[in-house]
PDB file of N, CA and C in Angstrom:
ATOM      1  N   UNK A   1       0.834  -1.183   0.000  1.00  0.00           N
ATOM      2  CA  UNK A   1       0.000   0.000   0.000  1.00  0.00           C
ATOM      3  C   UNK A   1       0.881   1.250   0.000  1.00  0.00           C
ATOM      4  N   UNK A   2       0.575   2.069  -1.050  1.00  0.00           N
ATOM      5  CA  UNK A   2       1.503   3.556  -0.884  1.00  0.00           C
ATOM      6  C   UNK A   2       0.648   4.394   0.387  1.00  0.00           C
ATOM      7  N   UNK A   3       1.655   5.068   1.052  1.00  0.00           N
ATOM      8  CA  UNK A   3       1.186   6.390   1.779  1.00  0.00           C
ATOM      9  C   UNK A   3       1.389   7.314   1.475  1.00  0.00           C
ATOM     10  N   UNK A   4       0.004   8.007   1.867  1.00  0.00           N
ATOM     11  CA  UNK A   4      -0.391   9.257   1.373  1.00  0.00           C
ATOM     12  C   UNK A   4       0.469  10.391   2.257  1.00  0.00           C
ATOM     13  N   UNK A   5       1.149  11.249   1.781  1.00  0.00           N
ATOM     14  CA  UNK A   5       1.509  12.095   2.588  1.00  0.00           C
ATOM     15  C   UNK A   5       1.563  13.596   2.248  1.00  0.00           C
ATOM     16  N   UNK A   6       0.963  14.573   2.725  1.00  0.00           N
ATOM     17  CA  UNK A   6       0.696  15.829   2.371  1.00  0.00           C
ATOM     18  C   UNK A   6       2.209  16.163   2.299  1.00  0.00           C
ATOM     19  N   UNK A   7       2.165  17.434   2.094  1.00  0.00           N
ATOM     20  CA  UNK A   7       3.682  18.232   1.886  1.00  0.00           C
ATOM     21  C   UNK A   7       4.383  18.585   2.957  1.00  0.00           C
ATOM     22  N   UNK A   8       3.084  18.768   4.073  1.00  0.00           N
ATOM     23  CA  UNK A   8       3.774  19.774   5.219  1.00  0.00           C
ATOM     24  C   UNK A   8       3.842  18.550   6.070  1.00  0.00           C
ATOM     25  N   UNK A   9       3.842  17.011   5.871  1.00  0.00           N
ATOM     26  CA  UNK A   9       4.068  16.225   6.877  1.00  0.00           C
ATOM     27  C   UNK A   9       4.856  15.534   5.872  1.00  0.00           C
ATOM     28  N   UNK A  10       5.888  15.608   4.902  1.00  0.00           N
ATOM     29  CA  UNK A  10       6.791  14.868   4.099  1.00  0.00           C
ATOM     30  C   UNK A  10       8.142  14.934   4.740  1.00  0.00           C
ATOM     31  N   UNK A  11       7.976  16.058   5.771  1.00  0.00           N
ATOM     32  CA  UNK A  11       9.435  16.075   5.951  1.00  0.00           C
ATOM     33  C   UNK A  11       9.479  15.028   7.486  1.00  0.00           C
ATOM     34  N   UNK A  12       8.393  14.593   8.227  1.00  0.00           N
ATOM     35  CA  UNK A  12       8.127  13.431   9.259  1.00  0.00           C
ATOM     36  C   UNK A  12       8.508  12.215   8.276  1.00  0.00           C
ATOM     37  N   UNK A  13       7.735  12.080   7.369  1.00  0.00           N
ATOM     38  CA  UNK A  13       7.649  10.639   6.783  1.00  0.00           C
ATOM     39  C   UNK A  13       9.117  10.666   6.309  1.00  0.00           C
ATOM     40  N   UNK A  14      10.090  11.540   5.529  1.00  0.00           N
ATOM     41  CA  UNK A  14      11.631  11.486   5.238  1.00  0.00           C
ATOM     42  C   UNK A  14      12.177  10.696   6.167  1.00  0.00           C
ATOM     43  N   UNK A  15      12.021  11.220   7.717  1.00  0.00           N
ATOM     44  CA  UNK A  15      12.542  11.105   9.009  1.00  0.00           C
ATOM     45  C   UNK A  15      12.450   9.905   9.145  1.00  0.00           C
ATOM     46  N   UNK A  16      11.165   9.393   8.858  1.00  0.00           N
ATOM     47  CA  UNK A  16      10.751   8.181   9.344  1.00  0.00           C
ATOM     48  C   UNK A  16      11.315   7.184   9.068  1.00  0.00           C
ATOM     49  N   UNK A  17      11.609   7.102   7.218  1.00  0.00           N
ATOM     50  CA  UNK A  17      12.276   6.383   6.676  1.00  0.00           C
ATOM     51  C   UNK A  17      13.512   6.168   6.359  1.00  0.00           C
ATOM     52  N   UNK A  18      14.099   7.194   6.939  1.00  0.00           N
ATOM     53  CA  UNK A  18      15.306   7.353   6.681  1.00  0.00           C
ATOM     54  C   UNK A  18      16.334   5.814   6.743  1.00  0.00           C
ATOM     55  N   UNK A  19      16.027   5.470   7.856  1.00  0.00           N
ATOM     56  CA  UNK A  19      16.800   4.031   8.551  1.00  0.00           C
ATOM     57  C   UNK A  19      16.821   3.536   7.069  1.00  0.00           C
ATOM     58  N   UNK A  20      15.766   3.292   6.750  1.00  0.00           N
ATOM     59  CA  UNK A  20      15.814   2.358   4.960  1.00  0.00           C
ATOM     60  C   UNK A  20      16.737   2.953   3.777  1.00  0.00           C
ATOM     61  N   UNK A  21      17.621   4.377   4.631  1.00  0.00           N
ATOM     62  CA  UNK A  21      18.295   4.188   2.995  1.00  0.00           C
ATOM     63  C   UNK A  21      18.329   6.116   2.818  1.00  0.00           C
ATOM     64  N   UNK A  22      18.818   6.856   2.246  1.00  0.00           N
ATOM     65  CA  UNK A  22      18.443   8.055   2.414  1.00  0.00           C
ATOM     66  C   UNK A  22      17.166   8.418   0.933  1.00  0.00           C
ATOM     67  N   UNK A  23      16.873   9.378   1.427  1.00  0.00           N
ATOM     68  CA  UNK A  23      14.983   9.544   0.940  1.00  0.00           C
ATOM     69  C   UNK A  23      15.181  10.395  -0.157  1.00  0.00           C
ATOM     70  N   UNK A  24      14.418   9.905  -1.379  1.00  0.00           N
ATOM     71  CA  UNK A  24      14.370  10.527  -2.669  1.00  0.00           C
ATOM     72  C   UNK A  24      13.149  11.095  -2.997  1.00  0.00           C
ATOM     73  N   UNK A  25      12.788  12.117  -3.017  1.00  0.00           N
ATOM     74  CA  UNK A  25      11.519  12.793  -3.823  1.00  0.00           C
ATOM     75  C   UNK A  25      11.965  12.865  -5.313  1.00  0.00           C
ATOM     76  N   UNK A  26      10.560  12.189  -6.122  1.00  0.00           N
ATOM     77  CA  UNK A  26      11.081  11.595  -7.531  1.00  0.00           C
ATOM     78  C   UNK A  26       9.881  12.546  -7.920  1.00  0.00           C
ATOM     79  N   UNK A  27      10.228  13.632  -8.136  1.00  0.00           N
ATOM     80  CA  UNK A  27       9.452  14.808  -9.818  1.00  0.00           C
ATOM     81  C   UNK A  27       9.030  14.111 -10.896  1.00  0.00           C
ATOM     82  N   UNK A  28       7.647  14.002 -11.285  1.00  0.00           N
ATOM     83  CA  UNK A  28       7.235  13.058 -12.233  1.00  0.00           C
ATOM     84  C   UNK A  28       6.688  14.036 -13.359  1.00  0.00           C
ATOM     85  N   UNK A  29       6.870  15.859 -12.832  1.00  0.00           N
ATOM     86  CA  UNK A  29       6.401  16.690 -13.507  1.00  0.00           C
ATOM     87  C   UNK A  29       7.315  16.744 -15.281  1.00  0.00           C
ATOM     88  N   UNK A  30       6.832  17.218 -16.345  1.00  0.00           N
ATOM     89  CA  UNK A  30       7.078  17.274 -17.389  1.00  0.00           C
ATOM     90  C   UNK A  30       8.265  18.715 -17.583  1.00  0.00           C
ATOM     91  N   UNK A  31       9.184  18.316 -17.848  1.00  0.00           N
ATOM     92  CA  UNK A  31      10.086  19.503 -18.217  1.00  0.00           C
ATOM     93  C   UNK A  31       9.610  21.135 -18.180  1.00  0.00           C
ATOM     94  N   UNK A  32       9.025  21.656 -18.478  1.00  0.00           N
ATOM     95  CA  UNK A  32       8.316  22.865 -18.795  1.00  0.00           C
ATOM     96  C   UNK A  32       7.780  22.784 -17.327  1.00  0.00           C
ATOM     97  N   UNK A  33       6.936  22.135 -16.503  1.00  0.00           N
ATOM     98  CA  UNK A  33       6.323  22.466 -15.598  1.00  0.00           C
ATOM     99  C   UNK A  33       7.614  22.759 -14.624  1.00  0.00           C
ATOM    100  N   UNK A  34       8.672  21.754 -14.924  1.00  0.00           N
ATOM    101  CA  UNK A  34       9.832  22.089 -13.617  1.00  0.00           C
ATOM    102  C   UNK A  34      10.374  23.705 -14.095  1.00  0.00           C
ATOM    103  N   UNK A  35      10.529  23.871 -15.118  1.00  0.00           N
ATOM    104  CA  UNK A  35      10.728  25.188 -15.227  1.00  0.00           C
ATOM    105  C   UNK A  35      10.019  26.328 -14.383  1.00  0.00           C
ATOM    106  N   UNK A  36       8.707  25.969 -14.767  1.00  0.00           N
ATOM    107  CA  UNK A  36       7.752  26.894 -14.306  1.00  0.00           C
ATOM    108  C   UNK A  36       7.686  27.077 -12.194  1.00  0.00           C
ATOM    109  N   UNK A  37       8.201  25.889 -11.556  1.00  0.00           N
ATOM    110  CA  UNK A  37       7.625  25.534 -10.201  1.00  0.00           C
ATOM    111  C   UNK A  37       8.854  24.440 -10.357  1.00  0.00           C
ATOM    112  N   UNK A  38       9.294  24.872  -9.008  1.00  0.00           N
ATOM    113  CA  UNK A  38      10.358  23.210  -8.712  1.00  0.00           C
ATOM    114  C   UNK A  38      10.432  23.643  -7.358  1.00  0.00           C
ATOM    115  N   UNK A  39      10.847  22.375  -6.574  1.00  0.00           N
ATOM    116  CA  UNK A  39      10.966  22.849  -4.578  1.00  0.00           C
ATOM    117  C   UNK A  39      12.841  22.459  -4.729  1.00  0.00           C
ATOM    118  N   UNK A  40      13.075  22.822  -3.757  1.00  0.00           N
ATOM    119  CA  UNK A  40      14.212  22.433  -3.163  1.00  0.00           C
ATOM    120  C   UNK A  40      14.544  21.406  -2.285  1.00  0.00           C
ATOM    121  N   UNK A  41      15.592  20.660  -2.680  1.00  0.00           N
ATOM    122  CA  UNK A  41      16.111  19.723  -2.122  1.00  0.00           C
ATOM    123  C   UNK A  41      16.632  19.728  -0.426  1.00  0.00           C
ATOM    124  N   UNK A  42      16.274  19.627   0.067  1.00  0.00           N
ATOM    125  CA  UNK A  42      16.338  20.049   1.435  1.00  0.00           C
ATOM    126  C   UNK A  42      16.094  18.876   2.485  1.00  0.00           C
ATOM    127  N   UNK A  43      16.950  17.840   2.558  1.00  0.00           N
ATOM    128  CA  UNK A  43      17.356  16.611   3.655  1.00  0.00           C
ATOM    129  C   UNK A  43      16.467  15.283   2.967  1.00  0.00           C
ATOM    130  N   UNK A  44      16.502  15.358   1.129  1.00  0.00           N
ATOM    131  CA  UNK A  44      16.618  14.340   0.568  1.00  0.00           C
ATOM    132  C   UNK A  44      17.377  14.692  -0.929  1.00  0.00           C
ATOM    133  N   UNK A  45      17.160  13.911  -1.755  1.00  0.00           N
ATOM    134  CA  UNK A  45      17.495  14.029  -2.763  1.00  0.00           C
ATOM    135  C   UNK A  45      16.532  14.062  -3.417  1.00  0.00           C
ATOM    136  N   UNK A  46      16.616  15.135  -4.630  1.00  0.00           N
ATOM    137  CA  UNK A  46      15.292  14.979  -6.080  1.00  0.00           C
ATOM    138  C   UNK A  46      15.711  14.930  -7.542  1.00  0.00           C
ATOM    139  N   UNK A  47      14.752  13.754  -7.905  1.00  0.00           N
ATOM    140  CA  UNK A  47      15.072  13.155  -8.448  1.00  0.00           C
ATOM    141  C   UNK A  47      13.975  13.871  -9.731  1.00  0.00           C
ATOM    142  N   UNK A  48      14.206  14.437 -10.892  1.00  0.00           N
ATOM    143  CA  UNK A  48      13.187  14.452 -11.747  1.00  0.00           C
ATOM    144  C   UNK A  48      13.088  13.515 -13.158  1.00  0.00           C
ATOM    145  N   UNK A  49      12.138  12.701 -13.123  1.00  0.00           N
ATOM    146  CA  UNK A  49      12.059  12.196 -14.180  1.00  0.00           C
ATOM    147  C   UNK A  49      10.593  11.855 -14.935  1.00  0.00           C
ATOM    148  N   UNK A  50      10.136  12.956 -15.909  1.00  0.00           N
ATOM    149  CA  UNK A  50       8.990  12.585 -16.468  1.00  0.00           C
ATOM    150  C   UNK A  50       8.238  11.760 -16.079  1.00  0.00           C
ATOM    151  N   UNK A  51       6.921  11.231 -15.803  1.00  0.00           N
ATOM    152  CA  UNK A  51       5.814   9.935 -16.009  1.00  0.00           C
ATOM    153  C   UNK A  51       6.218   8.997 -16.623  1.00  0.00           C
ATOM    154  N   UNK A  52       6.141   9.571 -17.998  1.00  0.00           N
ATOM    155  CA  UNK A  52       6.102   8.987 -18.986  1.00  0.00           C
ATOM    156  C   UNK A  52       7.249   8.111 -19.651  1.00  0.00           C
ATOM    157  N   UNK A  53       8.338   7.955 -19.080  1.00  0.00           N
ATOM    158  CA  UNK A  53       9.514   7.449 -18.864  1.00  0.00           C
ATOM    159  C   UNK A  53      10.412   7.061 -18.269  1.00  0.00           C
ATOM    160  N   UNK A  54       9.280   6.545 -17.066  1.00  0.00           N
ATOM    161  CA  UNK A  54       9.574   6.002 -15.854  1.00  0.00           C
ATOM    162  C   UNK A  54      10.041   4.522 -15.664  1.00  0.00           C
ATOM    163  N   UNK A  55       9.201   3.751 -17.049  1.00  0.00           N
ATOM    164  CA  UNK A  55       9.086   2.437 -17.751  1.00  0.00           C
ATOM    165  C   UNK A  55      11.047   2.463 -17.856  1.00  0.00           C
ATOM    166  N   UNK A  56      11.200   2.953 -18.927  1.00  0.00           N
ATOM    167  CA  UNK A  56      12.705   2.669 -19.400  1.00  0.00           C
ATOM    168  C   UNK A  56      13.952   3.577 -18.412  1.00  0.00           C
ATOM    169  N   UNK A  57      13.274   4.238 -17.663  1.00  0.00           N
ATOM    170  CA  UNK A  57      14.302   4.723 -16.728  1.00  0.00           C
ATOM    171  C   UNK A  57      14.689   4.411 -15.449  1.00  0.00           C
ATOM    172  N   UNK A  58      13.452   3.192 -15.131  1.00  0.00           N
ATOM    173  CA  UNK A  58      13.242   2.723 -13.716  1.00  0.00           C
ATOM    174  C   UNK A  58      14.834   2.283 -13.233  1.00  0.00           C
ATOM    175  N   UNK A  59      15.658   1.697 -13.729  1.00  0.00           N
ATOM    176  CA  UNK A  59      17.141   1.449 -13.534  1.00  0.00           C
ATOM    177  C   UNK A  59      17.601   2.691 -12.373  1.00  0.00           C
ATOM    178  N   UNK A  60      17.106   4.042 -12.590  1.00  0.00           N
ATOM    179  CA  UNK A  60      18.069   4.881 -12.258  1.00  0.00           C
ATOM    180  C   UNK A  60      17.738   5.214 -10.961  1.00  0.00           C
ATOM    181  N   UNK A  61      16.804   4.066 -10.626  1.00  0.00           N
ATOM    182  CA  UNK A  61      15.853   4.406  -8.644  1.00  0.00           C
ATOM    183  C   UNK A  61      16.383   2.955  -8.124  1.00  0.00           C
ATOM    184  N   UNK A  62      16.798   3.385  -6.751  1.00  0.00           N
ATOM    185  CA  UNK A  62      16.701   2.293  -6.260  1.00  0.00           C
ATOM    186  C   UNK A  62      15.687   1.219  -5.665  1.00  0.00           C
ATOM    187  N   UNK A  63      14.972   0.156  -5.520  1.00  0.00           N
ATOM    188  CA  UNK A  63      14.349  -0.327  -4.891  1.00  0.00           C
ATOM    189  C   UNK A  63      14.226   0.165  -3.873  1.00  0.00           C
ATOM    190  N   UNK A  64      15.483   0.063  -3.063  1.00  0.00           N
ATOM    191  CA  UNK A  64      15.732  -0.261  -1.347  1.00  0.00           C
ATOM    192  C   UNK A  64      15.857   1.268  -1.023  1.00  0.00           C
ATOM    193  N   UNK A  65      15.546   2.557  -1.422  1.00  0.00           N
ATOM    194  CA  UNK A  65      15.632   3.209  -1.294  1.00  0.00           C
ATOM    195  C   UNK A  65      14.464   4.320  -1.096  1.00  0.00           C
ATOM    196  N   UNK A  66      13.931   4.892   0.429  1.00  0.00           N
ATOM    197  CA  UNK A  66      12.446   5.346   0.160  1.00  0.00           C
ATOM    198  C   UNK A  66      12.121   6.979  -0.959  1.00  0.00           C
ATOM    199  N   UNK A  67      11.183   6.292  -1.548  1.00  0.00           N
ATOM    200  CA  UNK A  67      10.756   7.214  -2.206  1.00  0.00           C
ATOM    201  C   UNK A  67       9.628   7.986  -2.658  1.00  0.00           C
ATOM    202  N   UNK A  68       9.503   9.189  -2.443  1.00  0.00           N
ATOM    203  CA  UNK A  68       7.881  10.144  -2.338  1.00  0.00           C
ATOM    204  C   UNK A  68       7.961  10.898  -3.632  1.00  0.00           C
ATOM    205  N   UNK A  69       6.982  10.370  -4.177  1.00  0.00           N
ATOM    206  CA  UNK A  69       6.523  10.912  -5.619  1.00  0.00           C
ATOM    207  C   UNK A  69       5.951  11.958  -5.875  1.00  0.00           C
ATOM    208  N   UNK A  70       6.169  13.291  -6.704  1.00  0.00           N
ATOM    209  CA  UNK A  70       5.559  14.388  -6.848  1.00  0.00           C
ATOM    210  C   UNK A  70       5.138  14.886  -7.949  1.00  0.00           C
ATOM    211  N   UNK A  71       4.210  16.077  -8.083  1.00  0.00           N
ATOM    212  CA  UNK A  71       3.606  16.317  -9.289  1.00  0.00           C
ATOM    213  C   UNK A  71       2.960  17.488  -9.077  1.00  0.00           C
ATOM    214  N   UNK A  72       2.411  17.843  -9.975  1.00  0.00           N
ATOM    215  CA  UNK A  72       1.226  18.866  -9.828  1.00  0.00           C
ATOM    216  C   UNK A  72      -0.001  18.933  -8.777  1.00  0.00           C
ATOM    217  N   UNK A  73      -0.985  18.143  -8.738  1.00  0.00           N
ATOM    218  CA  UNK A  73      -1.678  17.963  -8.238  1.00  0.00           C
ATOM    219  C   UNK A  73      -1.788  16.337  -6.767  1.00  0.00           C
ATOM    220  N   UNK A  74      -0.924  15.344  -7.679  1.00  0.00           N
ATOM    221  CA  UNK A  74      -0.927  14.238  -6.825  1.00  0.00           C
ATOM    222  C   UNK A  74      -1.277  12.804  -7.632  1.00  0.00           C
ATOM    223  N   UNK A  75      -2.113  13.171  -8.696  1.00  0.00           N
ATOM    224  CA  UNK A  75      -2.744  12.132  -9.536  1.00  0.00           C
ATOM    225  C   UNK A  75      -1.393  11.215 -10.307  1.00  0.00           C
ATOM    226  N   UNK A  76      -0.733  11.855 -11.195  1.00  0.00           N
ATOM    227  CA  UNK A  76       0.388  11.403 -11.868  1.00  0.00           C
ATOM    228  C   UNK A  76       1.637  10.680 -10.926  1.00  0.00           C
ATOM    229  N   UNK A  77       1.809  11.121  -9.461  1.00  0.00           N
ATOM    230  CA  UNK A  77       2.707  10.566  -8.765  1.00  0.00           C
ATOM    231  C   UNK A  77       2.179   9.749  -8.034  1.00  0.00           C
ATOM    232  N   UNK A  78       0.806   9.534  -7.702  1.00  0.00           N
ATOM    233  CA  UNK A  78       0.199   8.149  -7.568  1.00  0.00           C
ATOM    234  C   UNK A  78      -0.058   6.972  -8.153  1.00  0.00           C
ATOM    235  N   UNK A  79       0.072   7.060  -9.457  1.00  0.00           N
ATOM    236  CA  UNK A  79       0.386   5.869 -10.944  1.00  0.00           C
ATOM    237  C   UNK A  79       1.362   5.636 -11.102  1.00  0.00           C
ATOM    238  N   UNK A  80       2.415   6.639 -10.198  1.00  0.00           N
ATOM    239  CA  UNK A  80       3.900   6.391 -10.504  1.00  0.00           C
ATOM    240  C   UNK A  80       4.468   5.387  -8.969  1.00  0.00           C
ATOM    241  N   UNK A  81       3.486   5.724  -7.915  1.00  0.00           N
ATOM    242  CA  UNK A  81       4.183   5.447  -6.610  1.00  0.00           C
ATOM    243  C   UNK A  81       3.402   3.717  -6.888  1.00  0.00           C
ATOM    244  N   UNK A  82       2.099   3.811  -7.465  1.00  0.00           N
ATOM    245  CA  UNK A  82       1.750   2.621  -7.851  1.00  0.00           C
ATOM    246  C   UNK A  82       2.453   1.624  -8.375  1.00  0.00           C
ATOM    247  N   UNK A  83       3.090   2.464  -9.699  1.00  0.00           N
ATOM    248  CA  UNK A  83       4.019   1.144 -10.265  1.00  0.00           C
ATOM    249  C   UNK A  83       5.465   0.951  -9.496  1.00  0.00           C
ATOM    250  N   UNK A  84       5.761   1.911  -8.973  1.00  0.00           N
ATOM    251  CA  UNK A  84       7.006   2.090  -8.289  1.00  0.00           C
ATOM    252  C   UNK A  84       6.333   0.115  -7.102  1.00  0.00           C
ATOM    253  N   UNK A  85       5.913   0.496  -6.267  1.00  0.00           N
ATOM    254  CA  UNK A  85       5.250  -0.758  -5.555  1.00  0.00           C
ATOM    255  C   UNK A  85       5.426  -1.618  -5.541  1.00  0.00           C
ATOM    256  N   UNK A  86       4.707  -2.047  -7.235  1.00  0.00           N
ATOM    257  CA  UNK A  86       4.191  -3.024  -7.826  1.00  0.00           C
ATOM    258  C   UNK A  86       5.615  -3.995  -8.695  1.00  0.00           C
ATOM    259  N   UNK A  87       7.148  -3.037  -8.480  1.00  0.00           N
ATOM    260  CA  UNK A  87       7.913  -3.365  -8.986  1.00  0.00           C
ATOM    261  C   UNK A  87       9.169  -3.491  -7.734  1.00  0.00           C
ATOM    262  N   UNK A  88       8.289  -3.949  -6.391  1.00  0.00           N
ATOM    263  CA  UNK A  88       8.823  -4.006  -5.315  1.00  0.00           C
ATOM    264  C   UNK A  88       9.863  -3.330  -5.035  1.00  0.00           C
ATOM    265  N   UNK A  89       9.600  -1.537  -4.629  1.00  0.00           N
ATOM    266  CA  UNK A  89      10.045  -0.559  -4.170  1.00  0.00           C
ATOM    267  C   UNK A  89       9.383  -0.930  -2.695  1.00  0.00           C
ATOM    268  N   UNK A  90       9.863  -0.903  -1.437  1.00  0.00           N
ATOM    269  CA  UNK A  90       9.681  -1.574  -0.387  1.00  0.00           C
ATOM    270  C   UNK A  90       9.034   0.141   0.046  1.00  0.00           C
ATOM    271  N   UNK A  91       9.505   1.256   0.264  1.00  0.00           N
ATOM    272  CA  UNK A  91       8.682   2.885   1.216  1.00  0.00           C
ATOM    273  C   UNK A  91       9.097   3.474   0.196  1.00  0.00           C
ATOM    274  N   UNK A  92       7.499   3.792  -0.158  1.00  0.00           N
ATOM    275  CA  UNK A  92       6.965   4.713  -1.065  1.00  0.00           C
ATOM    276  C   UNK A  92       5.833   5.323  -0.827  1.00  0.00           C
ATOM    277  N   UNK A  93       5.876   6.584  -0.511  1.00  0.00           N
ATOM    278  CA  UNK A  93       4.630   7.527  -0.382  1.00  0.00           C
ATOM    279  C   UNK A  93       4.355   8.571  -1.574  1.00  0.00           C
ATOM    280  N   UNK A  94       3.370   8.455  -1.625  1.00  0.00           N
ATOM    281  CA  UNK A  94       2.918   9.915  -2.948  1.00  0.00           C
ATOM    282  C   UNK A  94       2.142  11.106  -2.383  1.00  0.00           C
ATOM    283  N   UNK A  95       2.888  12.581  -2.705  1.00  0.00           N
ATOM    284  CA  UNK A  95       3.133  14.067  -2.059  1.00  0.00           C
ATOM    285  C   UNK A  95       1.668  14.173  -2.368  1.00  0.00           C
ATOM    286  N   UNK A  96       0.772  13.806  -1.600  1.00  0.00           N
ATOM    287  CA  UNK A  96      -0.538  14.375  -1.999  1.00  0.00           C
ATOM    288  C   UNK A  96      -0.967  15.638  -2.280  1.00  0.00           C
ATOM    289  N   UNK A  97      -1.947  16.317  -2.909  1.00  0.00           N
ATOM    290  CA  UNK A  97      -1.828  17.645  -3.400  1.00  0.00           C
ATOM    291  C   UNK A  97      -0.517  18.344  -4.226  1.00  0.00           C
ATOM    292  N   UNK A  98       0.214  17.473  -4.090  1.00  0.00           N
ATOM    293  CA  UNK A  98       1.437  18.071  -4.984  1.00  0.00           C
ATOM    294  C   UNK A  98       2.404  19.106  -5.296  1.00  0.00           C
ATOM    295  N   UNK A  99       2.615  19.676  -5.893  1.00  0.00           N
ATOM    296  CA  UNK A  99       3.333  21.494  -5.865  1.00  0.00           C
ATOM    297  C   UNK A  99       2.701  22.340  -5.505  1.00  0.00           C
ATOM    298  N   UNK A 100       1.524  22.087  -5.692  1.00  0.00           N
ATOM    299  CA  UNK A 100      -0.038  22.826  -6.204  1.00  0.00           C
ATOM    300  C   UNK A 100       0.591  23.309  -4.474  1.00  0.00           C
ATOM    301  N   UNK A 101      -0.437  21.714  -3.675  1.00  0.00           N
ATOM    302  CA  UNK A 101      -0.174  22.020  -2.084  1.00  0.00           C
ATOM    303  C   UNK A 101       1.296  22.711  -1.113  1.00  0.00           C
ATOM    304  N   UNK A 102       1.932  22.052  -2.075  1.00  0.00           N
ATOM    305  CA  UNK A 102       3.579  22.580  -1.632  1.00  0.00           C
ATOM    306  C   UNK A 102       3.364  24.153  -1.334  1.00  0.00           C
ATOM    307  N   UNK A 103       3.147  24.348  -2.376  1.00  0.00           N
ATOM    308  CA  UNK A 103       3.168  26.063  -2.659  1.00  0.00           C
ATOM    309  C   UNK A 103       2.267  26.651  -1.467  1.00  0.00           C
ATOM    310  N   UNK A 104       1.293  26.238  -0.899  1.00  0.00           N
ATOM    311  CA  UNK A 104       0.493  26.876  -0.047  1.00  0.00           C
ATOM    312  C   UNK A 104       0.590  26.031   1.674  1.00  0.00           C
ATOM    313  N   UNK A 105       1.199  24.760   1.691  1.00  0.00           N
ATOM    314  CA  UNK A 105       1.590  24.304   2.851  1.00  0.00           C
ATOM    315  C   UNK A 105       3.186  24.281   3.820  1.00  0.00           C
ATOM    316  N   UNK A 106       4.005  24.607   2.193  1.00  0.00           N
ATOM    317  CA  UNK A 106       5.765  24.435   2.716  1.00  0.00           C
ATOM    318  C   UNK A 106       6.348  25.399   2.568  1.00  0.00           C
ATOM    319  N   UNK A 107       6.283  25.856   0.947  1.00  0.00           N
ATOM    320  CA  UNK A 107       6.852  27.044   0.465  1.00  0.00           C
ATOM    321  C   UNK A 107       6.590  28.397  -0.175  1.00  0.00           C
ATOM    322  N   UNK A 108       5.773  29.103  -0.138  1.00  0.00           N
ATOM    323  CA  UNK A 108       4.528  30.500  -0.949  1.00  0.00           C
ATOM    324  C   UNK A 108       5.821  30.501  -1.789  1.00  0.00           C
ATOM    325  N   UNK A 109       6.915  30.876  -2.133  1.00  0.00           N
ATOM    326  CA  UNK A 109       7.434  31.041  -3.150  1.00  0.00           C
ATOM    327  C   UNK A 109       8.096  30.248  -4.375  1.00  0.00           C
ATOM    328  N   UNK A 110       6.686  28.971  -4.085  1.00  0.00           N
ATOM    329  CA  UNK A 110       6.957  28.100  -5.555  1.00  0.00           C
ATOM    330  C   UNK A 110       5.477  28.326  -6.342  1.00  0.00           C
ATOM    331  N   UNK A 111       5.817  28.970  -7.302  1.00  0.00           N
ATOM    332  CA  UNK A 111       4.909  29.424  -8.329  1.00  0.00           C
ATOM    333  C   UNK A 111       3.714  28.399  -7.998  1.00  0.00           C
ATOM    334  N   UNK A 112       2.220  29.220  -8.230  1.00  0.00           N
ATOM    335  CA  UNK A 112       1.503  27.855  -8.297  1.00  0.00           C
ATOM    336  C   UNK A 112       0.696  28.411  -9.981  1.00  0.00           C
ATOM    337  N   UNK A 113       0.548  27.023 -10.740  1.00  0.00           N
ATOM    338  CA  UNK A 113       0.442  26.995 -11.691  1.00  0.00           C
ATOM    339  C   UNK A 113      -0.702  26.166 -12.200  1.00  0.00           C
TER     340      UNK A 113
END
């Protein structure tokens, strides 16, 4: 089962998981949108890599390594934290509400778009 985790409680769930490995937030947003809105890396690593090329890029994530999926809204990094799962990624949560929420729960100065 993925967990759901808002923005302003991502940096608990990091904490949480940490023991498993250090914590990757994986950007599933489309080039242009990272332009437009991106957060800062701040006591994980981020990782951006399209949706849509998650299939042939999966190599470049670790399994054993926890990871919280992000996006715009939440929808796209939940199909992603899904397959992430389903391809036995052991802690994986998806940034519910997404940048969208970021922007109004973590940081006001990431564009909301």
């Amino acid at each position: 089962m993925v967990k759901h985790v808002r923005p302003i409680q991502l940096k608990d769930w990091l904490e949480a998981v940490r023991g498993h490995g250090d914590p990757v937030v994986l950007d599933v947003r489309e080039p242009h949108e990272l332009r437009t809105a991106s957060i800062k890396a701040e006591g994980f690593e981020l990782i951006t890599i399209p949706m849509g090329v998650i299939p042939p890029r999966l190599n470049e994530l670790d399994p054993d390594q926890p990871v919280a999926c992000l996006c715009h809204h939440g929808a796209r990094s939940m199909q992603v934290a899904n397959f992430l799962k389903a391809r036995g990624f052991k802690h994986v949560a998806n940034v519910s509400g997404g940048i969208n929420a970021w922007s109004s729960e973590v940081d006001p100065s990431v564009p909301r778009y």
